[in-house]
C-alpha atoms as a PDB file:
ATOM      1  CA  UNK A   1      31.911   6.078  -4.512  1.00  0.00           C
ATOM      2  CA  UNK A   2      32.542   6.924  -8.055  1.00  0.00           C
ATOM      3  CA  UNK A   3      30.699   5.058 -11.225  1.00  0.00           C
ATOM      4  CA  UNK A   4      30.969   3.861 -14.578  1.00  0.00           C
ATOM      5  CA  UNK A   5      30.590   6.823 -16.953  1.00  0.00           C
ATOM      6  CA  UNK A   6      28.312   4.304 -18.767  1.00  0.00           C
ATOM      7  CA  UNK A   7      25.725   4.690 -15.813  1.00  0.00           C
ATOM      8  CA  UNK A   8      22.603   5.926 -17.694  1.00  0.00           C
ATOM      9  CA  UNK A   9      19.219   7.481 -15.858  1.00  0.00           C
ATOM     10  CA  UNK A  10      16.463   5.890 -17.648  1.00  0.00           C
ATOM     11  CA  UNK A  11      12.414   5.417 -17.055  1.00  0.00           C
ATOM     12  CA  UNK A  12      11.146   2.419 -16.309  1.00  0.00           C
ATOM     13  CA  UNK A  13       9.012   1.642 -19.588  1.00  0.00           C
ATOM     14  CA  UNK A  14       6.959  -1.805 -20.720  1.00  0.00           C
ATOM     15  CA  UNK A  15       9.641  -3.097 -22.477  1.00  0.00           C
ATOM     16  CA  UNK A  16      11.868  -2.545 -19.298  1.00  0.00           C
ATOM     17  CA  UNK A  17       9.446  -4.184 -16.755  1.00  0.00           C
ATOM     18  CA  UNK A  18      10.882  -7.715 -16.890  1.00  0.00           C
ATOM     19  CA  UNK A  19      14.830  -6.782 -16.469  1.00  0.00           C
ATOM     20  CA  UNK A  20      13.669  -4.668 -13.734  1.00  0.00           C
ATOM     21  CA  UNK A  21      12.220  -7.498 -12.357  1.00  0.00           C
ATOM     22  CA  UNK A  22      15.046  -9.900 -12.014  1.00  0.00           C
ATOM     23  CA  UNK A  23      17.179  -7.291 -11.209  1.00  0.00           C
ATOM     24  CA  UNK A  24      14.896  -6.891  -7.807  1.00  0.00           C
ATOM     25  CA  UNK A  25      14.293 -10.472  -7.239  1.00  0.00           C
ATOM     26  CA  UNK A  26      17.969 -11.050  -7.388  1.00  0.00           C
ATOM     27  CA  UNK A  27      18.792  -7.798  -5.216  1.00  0.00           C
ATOM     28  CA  UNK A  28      15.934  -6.878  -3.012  1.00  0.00           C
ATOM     29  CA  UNK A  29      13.716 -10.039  -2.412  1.00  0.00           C
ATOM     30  CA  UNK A  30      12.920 -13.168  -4.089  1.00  0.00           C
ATOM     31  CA  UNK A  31       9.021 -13.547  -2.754  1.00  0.00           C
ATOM     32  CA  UNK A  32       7.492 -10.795  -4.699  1.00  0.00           C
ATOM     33  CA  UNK A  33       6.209 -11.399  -8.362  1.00  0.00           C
ATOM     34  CA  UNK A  34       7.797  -8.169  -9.432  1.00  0.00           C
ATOM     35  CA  UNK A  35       6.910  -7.798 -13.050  1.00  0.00           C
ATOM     36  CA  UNK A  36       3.450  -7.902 -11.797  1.00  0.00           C
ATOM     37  CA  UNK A  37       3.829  -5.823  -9.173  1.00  0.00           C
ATOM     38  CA  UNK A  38       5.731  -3.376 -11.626  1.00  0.00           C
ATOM     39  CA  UNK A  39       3.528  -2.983 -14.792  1.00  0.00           C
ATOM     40  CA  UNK A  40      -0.029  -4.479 -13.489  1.00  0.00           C
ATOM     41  CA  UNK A  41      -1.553  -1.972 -12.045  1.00  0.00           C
ATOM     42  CA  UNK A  42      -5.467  -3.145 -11.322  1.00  0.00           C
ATOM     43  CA  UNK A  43      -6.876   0.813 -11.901  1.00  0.00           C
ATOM     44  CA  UNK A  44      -7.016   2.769 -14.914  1.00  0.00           C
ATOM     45  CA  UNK A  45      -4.374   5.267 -15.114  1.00  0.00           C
ATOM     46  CA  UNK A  46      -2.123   7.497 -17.616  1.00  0.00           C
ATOM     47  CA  UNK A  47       1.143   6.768 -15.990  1.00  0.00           C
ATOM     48  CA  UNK A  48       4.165   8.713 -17.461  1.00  0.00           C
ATOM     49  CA  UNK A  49       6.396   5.204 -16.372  1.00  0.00           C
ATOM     50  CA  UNK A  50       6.970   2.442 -13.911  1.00  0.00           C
ATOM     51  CA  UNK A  51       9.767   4.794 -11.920  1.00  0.00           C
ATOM     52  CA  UNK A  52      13.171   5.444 -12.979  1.00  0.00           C
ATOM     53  CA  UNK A  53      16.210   3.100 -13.082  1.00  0.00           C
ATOM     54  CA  UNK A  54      19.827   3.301 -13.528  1.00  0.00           C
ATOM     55  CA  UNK A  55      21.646   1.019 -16.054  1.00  0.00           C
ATOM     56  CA  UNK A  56      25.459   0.298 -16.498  1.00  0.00           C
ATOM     57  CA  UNK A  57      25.362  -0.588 -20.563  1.00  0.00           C
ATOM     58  CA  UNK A  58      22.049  -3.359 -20.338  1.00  0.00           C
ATOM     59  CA  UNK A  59      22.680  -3.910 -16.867  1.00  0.00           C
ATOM     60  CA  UNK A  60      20.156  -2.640 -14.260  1.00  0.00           C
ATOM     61  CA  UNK A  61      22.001  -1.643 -10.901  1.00  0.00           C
ATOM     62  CA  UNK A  62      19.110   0.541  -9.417  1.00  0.00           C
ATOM     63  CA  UNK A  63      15.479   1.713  -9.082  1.00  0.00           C
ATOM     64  CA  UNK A  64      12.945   3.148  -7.528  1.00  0.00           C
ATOM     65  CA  UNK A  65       9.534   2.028  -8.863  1.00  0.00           C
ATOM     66  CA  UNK A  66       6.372   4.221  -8.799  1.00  0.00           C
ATOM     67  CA  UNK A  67       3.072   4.132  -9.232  1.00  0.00           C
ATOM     68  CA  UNK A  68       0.161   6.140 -10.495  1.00  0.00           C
ATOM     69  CA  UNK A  69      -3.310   7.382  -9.694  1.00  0.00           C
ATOM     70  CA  UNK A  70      -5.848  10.221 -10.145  1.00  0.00           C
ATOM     71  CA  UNK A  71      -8.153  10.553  -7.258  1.00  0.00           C
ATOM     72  CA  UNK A  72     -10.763  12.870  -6.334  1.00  0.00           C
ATOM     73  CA  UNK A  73     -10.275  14.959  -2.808  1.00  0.00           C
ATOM     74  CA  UNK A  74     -12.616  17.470  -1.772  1.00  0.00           C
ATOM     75  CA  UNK A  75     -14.196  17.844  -5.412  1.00  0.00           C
ATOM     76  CA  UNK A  76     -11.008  18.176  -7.209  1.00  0.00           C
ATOM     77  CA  UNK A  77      -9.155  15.634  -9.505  1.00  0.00           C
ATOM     78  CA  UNK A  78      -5.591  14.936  -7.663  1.00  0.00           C
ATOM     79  CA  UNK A  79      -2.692  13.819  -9.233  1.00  0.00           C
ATOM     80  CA  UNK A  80      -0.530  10.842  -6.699  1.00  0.00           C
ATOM     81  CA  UNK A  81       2.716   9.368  -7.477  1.00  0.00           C
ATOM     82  CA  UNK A  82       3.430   6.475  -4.849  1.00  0.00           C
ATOM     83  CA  UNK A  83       7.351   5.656  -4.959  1.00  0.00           C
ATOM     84  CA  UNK A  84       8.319   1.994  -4.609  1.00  0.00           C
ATOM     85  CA  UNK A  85      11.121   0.269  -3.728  1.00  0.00           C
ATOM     86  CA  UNK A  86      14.193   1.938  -4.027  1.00  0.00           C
ATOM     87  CA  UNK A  87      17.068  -0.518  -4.208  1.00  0.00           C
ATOM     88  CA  UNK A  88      20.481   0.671  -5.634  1.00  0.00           C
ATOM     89  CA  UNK A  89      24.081  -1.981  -5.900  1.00  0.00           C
ATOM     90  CA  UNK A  90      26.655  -1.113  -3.547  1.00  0.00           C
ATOM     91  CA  UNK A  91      28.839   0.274  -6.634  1.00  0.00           C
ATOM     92  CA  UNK A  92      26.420   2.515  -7.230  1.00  0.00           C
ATOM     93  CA  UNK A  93      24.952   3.973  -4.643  1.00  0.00           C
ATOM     94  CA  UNK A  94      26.774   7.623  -5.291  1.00  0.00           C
ATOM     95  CA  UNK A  95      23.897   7.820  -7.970  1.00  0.00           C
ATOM     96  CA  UNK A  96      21.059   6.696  -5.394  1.00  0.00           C
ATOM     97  CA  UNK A  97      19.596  10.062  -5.023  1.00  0.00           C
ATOM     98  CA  UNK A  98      19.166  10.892  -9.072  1.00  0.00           C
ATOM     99  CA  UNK A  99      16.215   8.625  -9.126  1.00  0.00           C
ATOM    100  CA  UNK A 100      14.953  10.280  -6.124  1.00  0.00           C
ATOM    101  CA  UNK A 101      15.032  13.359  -8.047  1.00  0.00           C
ATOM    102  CA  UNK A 102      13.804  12.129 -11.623  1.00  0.00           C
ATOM    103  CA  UNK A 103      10.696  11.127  -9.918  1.00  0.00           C
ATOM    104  CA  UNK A 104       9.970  14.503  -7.383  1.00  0.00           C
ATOM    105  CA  UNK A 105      10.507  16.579 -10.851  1.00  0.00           C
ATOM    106  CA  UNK A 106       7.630  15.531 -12.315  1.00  0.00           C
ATOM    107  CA  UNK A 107       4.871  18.257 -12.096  1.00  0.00           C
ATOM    108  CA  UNK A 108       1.444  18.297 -10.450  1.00  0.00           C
ATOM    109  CA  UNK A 109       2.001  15.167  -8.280  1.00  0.00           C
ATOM    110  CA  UNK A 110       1.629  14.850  -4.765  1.00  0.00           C
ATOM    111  CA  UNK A 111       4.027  12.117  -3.473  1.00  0.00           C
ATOM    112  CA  UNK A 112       3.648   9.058  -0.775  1.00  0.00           C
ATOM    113  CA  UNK A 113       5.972   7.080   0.535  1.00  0.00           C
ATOM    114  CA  UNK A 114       4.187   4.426   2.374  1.00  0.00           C
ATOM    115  CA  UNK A 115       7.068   2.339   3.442  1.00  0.00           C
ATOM    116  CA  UNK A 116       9.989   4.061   3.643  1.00  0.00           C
ATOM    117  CA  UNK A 117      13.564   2.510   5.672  1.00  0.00           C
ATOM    118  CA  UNK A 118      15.468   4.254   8.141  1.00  0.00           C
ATOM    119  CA  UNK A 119      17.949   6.122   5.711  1.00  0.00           C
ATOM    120  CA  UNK A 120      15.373   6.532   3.129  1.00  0.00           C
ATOM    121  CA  UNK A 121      13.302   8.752   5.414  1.00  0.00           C
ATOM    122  CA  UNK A 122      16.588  11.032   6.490  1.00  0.00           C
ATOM    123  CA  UNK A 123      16.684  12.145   2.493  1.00  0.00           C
ATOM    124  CA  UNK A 124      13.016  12.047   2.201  1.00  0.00           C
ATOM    125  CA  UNK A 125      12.590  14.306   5.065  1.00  0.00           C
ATOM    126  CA  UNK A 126      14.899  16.739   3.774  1.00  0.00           C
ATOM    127  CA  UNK A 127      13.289  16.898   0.530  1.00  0.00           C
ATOM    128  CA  UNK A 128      10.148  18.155   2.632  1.00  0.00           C
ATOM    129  CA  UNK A 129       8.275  14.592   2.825  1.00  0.00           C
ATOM    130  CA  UNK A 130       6.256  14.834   6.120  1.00  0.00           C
ATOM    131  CA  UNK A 131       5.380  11.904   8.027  1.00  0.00           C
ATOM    132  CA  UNK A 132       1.963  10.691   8.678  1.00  0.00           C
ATOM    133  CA  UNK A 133       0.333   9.692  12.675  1.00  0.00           C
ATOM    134  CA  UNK A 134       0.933   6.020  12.375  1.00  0.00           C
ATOM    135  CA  UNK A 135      -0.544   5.401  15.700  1.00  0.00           C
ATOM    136  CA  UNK A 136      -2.002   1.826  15.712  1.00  0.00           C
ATOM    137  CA  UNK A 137      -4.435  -0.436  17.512  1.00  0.00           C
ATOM    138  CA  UNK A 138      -3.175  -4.008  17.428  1.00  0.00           C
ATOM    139  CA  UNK A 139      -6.226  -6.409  18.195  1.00  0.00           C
ATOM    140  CA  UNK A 140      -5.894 -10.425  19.006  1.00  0.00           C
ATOM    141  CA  UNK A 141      -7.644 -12.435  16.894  1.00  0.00           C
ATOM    142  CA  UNK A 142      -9.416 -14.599  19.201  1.00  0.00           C
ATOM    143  CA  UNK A 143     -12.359 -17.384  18.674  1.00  0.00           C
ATOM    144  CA  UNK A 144     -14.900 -15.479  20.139  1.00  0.00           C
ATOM    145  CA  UNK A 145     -18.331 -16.726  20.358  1.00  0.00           C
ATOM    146  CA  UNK A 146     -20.960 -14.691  17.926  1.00  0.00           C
ATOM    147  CA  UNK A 147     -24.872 -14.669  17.836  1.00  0.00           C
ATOM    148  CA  UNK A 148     -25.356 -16.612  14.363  1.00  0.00           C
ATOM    149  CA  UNK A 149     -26.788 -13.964  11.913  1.00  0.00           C
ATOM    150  CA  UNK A 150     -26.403 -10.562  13.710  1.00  0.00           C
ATOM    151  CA  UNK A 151     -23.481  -9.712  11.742  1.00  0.00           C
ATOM    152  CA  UNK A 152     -22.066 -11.156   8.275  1.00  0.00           C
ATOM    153  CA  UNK A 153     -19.120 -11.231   6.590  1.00  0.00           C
ATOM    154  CA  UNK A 154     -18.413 -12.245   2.898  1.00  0.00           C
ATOM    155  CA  UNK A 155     -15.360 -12.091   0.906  1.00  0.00           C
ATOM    156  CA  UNK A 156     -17.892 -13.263  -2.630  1.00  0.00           C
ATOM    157  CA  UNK A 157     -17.068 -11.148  -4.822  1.00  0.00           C
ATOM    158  CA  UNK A 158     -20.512 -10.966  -5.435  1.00  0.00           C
ATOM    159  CA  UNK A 159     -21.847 -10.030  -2.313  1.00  0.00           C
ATOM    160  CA  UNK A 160     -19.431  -7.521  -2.179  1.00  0.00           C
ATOM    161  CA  UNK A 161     -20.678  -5.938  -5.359  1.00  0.00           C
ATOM    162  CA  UNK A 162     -24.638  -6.304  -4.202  1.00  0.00           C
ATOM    163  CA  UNK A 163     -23.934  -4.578  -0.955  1.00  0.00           C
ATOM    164  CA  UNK A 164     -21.414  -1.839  -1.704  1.00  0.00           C
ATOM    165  CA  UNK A 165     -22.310   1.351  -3.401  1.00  0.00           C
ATOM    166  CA  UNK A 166     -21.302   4.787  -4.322  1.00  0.00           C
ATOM    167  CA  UNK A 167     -17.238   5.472  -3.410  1.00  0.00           C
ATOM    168  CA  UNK A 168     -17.054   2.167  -1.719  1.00  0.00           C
ATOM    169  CA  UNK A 169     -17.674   0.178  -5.082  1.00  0.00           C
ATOM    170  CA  UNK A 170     -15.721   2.552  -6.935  1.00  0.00           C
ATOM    171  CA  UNK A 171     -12.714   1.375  -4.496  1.00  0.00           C
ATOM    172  CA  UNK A 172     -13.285  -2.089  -4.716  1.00  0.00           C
ATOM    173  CA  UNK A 173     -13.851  -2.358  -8.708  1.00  0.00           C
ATOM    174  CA  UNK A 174     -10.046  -0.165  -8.737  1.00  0.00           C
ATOM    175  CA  UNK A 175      -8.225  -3.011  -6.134  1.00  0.00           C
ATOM    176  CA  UNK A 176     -10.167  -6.018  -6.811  1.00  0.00           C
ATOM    177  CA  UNK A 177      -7.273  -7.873  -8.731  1.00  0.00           C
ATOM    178  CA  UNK A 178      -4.816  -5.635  -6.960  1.00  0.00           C
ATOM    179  CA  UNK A 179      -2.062  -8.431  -5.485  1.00  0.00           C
ATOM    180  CA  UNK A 180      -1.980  -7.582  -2.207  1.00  0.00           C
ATOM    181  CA  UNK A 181      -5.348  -6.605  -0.944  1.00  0.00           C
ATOM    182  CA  UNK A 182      -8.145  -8.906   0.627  1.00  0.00           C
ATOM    183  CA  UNK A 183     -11.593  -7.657   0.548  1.00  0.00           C
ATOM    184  CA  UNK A 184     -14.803  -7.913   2.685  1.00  0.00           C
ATOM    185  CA  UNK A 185     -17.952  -6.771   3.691  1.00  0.00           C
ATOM    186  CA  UNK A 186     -19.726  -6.522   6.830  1.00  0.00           C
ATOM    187  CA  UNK A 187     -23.387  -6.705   7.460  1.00  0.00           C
ATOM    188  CA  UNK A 188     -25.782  -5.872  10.443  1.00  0.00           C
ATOM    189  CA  UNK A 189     -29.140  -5.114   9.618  1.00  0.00           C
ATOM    190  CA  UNK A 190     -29.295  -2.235   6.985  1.00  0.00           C
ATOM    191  CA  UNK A 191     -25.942  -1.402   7.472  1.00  0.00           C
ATOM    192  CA  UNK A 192     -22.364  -2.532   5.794  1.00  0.00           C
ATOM    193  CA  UNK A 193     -18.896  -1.925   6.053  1.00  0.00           C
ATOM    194  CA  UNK A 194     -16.126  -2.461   3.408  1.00  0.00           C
ATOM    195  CA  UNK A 195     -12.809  -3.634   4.611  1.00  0.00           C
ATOM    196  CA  UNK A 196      -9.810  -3.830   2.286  1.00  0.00           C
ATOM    197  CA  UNK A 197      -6.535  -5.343   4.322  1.00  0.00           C
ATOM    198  CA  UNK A 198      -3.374  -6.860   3.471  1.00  0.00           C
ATOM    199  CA  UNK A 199      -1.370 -10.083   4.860  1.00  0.00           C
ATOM    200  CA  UNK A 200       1.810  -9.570   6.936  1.00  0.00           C
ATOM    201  CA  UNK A 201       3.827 -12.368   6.466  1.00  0.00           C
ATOM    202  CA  UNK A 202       6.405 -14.082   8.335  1.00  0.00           C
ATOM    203  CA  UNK A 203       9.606 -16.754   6.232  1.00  0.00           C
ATOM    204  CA  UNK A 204       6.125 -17.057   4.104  1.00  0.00           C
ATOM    205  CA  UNK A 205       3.565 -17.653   6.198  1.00  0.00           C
ATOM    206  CA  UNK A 206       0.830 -14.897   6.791  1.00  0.00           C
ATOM    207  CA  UNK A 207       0.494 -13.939  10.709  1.00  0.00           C
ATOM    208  CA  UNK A 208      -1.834 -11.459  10.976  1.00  0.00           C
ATOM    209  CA  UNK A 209      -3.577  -8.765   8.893  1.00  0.00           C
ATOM    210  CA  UNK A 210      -3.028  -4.992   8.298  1.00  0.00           C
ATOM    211  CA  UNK A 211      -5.884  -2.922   7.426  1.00  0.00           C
ATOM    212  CA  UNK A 212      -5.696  -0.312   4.696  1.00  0.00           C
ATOM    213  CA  UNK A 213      -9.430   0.675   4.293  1.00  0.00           C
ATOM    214  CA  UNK A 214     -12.466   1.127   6.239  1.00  0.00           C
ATOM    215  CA  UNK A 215     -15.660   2.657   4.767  1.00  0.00           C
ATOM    216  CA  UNK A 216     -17.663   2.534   7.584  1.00  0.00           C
ATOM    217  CA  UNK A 217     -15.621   2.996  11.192  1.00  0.00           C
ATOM    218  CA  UNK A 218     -18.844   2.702  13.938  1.00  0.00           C
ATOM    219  CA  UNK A 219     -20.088  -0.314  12.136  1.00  0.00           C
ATOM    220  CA  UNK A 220     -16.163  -1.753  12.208  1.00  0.00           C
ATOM    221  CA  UNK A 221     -16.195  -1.062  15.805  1.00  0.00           C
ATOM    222  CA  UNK A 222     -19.454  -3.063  16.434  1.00  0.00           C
ATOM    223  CA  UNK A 223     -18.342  -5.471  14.503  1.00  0.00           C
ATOM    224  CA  UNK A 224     -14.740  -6.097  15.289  1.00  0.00           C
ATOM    225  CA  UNK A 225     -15.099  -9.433  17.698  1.00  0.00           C
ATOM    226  CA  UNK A 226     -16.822 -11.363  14.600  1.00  0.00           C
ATOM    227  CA  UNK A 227     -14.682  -9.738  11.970  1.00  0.00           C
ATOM    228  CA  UNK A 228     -11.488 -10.845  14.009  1.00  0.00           C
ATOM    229  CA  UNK A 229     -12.807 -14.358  14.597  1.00  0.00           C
ATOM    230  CA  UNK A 230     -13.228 -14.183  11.118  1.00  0.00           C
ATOM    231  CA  UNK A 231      -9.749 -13.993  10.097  1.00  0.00           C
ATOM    232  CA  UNK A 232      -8.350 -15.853  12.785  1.00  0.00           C
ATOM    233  CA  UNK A 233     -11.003 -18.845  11.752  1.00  0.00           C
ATOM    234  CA  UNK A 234     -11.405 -18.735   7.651  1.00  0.00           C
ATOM    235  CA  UNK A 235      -7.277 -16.847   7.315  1.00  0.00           C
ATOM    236  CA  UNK A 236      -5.132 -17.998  10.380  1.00  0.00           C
ATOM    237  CA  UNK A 237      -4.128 -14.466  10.813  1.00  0.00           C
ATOM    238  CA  UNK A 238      -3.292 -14.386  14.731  1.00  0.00           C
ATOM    239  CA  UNK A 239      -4.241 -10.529  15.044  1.00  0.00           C
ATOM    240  CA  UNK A 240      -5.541  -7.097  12.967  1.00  0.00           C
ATOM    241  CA  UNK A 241      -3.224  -3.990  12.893  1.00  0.00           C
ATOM    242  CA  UNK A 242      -5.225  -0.903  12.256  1.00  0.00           C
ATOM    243  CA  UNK A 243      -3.944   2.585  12.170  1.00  0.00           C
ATOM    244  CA  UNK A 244      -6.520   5.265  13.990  1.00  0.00           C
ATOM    245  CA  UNK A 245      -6.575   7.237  11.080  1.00  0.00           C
ATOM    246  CA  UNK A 246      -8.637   5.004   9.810  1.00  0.00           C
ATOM    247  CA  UNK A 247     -11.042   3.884  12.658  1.00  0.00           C
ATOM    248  CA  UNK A 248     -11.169   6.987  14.402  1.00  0.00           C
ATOM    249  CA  UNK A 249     -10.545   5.774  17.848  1.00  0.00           C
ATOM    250  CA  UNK A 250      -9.093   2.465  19.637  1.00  0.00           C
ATOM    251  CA  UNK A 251     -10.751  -0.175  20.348  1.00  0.00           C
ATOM    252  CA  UNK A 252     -11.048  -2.285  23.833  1.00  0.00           C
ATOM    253  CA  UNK A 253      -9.380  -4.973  24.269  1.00  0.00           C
ATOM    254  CA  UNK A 254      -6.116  -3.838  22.037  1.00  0.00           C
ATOM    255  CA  UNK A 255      -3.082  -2.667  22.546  1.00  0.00           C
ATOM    256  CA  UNK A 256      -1.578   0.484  21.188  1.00  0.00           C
ATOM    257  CA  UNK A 257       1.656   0.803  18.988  1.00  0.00           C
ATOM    258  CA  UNK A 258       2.656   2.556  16.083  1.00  0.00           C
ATOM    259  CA  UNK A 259       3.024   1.330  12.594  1.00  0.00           C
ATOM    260  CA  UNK A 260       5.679   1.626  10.310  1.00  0.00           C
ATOM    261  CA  UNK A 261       6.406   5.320   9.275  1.00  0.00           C
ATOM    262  CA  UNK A 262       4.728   6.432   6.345  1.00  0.00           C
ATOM    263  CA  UNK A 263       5.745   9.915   4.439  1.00  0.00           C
ATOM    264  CA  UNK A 264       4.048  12.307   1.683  1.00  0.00           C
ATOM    265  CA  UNK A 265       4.940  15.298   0.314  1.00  0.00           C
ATOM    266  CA  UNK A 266       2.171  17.912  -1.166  1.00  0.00           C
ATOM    267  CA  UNK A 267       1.842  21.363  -1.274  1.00  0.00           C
ATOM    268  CA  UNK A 268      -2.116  21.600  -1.178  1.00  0.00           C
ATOM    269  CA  UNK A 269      -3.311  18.501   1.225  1.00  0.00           C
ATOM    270  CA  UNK A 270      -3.596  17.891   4.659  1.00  0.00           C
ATOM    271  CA  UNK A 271      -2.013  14.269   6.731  1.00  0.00           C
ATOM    272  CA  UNK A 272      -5.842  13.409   6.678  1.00  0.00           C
ATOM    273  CA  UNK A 273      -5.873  13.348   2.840  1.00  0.00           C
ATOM    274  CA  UNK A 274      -3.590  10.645   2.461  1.00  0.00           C
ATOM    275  CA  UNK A 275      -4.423   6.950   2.890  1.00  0.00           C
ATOM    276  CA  UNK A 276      -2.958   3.689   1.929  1.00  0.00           C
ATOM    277  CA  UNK A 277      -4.807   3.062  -1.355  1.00  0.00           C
ATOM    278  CA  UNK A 278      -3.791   3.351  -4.964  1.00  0.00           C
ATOM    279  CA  UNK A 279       0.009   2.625  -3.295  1.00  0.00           C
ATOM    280  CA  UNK A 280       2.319  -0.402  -3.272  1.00  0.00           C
ATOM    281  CA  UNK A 281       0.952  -1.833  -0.047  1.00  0.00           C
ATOM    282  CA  UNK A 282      -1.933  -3.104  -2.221  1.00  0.00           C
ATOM    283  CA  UNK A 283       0.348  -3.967  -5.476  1.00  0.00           C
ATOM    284  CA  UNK A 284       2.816  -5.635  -3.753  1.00  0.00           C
ATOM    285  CA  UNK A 285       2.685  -8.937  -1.616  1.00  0.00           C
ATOM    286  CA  UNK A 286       5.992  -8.710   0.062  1.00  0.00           C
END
């Protein structure tokens, strides 16, 4: 379909944050506090932008948000550019893929796309995005009766800062105010666990939780009847989706599926490189 010659390729800036905004709410969904979600990002961070969008005159008619993050891997500072949503108006959809291709020429980024749709991932793929092993446990959140003491679990922001340490604290002091991450730890004994997860929700209403961070997988599995009580009890959350690249194996008593289809594209790390942090699926509470 052709377009306006007006139609200008711009990046998403400050001052642009809160037309981009209303242009999303209006276009792509209503629930999502979007200039927050755009510009607020909870970790510190040189970002180059907020993504790229197209305008016709002052008029946004597409974007595709991104955010920013430098991250150590394997003793080496890496460079990660998560791209957000990517919403376009039907009139101008014949431009679609030049804000695709504003944010893959930026240098010395590896790129994640952790929620890609259907047609999204057809371009993505051939642009030489992989996709990630989704393969999920999905675990019922049931009342289960628990010995009182053996384990704990605290979402006090205190407590969580007493008991983590090293990389774990580090994570939670970058996502703590992030919008769409829940935080606890888990206690037994000597031994703790940091969970980070986000709320699926439903017309509104969360249903059950989807984990994005485990620091300590054999003390999750030991722990996983009073963690799920937990949320079922203190969140109303009616069940825990996990991915097994994250716990390592699945547990009893679940049910295996796979998760939504997550893509990256890097030419110096490995699938098992790439998790769900730093990304929109903790910025954003769709």
């Amino acid at each position: 379909m052709s377009t306006p010659k007006s139609v200008e390729l711009a990046p998403i800036t400050d001052a642009d944050v809160g037309a981009v905004a209303e242009f999303l709410h209006a276009n792509h969904n209503d629930r999502v506090p979007w200039a927050l979600s755009c510009s607020a990002v909870p970790w510190k961070v040189e970002a180059p932008n907020h993504g790229f969008m197209l305008r016709d005159g002052q008029r946004v008619v597409g974007t595709m948000l991104a955010l920013y993050s430098e991250r150590l891997v394997a003793g080496r500072v890496e460079r990660f550019c998560n791209m957000g949503s990517w919403c376009v108006l039907p009139d101008y959809r014949s431009r679609s893929l030049s804000l695709l291709e504003a944010v893959l020429s930026q240098d010395d980024y590896h790129f994640t796309a952790l929620s890609p749709g259907e047609g999204p991932r057809e371009i993505l793929a051939w642009r030489k995005f992989r996709f990630l092993d989704t393969a999920a446990a999905l675990v019922p959140n049931l009342p289960w009766p628990t010995l009182p003491g053996r384990t704990r679990i605290s979402a006090d922001p205190d407590v969580i800062e007493r008991t983590l340490t090293g990389t774990d604290l580090e994570l939670y002091h970058d996502h703590a105010q992030a919008l769409a991450a829940h935080h606890l730890v888990l206690t037994r004994g000597r031994d703790s666990c940091y969970v980070m997860y986000r709320e699926f929700r439903y017309k509104g209403v969360p249903v059950f939780a989807i984990v994005l961070h485990v620091g300590n997988p054999e003390l999750f599995h030991r722990a996983l009847m009073p963690l799920t009580r937990h949320l079922l009890v203190r969140r109303g959350l009616v069940a825990t989706l996990v991915e097994l690249r994250i716990i390592e194996h699945r547990p009893r008593l679940s049910f295996k599926l796979n998760n939504w289809p997550k893509m990256y594209r890097s030419t110096s790390l490995e699938p098992g490189q790439i998790d769900d942090l730093y990304s929109e699926l903790v910025c954003v509470p769709w």
